[in-house]
C-alpha atoms as a PDB file:
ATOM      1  CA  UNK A   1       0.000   0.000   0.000  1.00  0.00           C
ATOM      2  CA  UNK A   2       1.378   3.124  -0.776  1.00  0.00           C
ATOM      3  CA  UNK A   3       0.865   6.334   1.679  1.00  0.00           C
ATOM      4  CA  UNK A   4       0.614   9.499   0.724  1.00  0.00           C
ATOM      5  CA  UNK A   5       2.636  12.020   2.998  1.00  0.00           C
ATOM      6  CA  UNK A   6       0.478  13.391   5.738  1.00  0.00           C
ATOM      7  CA  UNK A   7       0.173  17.394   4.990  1.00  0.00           C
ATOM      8  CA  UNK A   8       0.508  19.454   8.739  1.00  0.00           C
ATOM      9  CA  UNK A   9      -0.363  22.923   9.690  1.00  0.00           C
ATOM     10  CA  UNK A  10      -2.547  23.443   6.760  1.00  0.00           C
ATOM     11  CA  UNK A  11      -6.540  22.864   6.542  1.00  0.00           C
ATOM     12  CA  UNK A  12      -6.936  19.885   3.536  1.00  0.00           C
ATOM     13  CA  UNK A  13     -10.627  18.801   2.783  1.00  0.00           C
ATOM     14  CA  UNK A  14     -11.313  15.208   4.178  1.00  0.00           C
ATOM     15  CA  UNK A  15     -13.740  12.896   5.341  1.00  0.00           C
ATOM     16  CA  UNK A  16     -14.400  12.272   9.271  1.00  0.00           C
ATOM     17  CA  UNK A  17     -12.995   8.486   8.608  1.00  0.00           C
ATOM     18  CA  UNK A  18      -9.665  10.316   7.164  1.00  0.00           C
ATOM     19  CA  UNK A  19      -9.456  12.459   9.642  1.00  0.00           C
ATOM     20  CA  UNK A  20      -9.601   9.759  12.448  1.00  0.00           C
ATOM     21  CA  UNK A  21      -7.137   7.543  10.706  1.00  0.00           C
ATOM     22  CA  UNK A  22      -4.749  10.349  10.592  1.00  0.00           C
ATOM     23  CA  UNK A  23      -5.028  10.306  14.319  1.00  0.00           C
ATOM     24  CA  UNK A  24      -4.777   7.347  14.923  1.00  0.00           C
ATOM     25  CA  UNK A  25      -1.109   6.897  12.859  1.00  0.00           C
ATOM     26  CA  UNK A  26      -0.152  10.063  14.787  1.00  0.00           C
ATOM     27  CA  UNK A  27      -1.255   8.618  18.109  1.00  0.00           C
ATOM     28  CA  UNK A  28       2.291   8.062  19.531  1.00  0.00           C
ATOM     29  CA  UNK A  29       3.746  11.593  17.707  1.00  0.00           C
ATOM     30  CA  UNK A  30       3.234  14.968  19.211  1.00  0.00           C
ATOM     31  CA  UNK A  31      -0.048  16.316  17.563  1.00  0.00           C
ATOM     32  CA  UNK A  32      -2.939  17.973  17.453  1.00  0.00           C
ATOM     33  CA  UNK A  33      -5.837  17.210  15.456  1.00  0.00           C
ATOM     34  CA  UNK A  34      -9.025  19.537  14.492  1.00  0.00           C
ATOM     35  CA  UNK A  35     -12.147  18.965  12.067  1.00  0.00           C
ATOM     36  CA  UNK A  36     -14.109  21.584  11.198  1.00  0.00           C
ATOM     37  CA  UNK A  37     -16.869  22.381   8.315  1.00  0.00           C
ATOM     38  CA  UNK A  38     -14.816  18.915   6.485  1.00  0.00           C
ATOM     39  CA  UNK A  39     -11.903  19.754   6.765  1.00  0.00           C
ATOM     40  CA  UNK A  40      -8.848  18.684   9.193  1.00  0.00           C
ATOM     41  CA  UNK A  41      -5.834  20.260  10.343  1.00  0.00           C
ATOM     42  CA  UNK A  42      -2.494  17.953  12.504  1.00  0.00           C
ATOM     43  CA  UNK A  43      -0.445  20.041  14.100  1.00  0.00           C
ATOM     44  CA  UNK A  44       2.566  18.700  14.819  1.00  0.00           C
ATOM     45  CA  UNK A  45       4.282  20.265  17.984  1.00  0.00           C
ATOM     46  CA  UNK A  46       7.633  21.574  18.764  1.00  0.00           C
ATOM     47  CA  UNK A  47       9.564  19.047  20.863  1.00  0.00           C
ATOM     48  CA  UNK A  48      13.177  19.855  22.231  1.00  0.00           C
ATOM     49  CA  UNK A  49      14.756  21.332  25.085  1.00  0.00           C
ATOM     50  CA  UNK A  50      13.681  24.670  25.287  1.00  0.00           C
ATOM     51  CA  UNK A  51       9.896  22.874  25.771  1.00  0.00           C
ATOM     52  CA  UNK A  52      10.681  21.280  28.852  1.00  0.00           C
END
C-alpha cells in the first residue's frame, strides 16, 4: 500500500474516517488534530529542550 505524505499545519478537505485515521497513525507523535466544516488540520508540535 502506498501512503501518501500526511500534509501538517494546513486545513486539507477530508472525510471524518480520514481524519480519524490520521489520528490514529499520529497517536504516539506529538499532535494535534481539528475537524471543522470537512476539513482537518495535525499540528505537529515543537519538541526539544527549550519545551521542557
Amino acid at each position: 500500500m502506498v501512503q501518501t505524505p500526511l500534509r501538517t499545519d494546513k486545513w486539507v478537505v477530508a472525510t471524518w474516517e480520514e481524519y480519524l485515521q490520521a489520528i490514529e497513525a499520529l497517536a504516539c507523535e506529538n499532535a494535534k488534530g481539528y475537524y471543522y466544516n470537512s476539513q482537518m488540520r495535525i499540528e505537529m508540535l515543537p519538541v526539544g529542550p527549550s519545551r521542557s
